[in-house]
Protein backbone atom coordinates (compact mmCIF):
# COMPACT_ATOMS: atom_id res chain seq x y z
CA UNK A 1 -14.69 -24.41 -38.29
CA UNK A 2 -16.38 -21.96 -35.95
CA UNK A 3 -14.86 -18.54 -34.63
CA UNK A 4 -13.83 -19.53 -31.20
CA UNK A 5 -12.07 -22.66 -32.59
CA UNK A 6 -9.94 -20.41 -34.43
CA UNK A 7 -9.51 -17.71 -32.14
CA UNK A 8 -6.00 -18.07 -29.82
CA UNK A 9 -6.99 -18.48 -26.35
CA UNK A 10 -5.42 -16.15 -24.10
CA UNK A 11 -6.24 -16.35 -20.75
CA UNK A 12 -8.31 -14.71 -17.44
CA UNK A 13 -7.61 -11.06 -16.81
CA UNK A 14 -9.96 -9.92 -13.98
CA UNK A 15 -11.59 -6.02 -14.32
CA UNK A 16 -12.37 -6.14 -10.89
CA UNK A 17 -9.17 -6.33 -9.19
CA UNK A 18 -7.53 -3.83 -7.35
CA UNK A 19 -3.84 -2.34 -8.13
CA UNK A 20 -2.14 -1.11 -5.20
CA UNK A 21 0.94 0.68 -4.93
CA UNK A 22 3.05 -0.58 -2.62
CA UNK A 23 5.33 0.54 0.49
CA UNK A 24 7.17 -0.98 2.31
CA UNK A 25 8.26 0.14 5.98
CA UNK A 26 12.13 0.81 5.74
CA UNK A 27 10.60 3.31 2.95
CA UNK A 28 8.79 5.08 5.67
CA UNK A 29 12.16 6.30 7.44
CA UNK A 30 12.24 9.60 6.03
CA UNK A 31 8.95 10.76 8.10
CA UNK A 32 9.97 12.46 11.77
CA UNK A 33 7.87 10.24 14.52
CA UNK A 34 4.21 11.40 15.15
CA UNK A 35 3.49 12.19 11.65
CA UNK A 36 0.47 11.49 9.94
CA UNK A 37 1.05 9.78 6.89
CA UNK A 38 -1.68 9.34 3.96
CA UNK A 39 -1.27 8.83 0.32
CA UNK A 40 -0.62 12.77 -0.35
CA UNK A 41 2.42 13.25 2.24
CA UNK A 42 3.55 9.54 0.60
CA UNK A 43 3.40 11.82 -2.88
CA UNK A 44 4.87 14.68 -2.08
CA UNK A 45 7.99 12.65 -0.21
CA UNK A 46 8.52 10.54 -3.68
CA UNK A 47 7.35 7.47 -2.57
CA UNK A 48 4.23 6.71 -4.94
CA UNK A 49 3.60 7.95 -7.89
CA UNK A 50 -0.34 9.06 -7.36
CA UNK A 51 -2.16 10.36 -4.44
CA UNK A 52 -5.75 8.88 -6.12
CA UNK A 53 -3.84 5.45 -6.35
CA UNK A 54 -4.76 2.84 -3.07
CA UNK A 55 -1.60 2.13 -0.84
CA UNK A 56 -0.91 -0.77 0.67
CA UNK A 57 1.72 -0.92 3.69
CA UNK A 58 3.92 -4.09 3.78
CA UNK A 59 6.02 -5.01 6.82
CA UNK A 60 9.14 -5.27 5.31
CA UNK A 61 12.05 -3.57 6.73
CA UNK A 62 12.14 -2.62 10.72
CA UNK A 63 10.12 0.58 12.09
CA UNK A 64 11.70 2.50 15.02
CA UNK A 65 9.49 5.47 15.18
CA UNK A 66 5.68 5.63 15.81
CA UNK A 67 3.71 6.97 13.10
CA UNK A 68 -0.18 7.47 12.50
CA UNK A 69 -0.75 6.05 9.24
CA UNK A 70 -3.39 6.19 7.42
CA UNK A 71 -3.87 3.88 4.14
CA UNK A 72 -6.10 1.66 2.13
CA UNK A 73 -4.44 -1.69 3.16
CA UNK A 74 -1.77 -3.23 5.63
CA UNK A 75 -0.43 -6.64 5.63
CA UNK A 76 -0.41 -8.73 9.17
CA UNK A 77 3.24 -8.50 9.67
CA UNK A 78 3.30 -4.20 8.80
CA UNK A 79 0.13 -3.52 11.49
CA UNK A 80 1.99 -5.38 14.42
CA UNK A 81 5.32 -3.37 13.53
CA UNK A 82 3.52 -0.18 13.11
CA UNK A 83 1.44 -0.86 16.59
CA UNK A 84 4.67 -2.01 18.72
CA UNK A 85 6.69 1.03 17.73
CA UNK A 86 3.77 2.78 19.21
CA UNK A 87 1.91 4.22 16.10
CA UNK A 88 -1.17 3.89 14.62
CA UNK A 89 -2.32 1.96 11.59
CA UNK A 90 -5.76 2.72 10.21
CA UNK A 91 -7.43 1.55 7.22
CA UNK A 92 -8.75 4.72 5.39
CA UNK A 93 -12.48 4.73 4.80
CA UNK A 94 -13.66 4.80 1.00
């Protein structure tokens, strides 16, 4: 019987994908309003584990302050809360 016949199959896992660390916006509370927030301030508060790392913002929880953030990836719902609390939510540039 030939080698892949005998072989367990074990799936797809893709090298290309991305790994993001996540935050979510009731997470983002602890910053004063008019901060600028990138991945290192996000380190040194606690909130992700590595500053290399890509961030992605996600909308969940309510935003109250406006803050200029600046990360590798927002979802739909965390740009509109970040932009009608009057902040700024820009995609950082790799």
């Amino acid at each position: 019987m030939p080698l892949q016949r005998r072989l367990p199959k074990r799936g797809f896992t893709n090298i290309f994908s991305k790994r993001y660390q996540v935050v979510n916006l009731d997470r983002l509370a602890a910053f004063k309003a008019g901060d600028d927030i990138n991945a290192e301030s996000l380190h040194k508060a606690g909130i992700i584990r590595s500053a290399n790392a890509p961030v992605k913002i996600l909308g969940n929880g309510k935003l109250d302050k406006a803050l200029n953030i600046t990360a590798d990836a927002f979802s739909a719902a965390a740009k509109e809360s970040i932009e009608k609390a009057g902040g700024k939510a820009e995609v950082k540039q790799s």
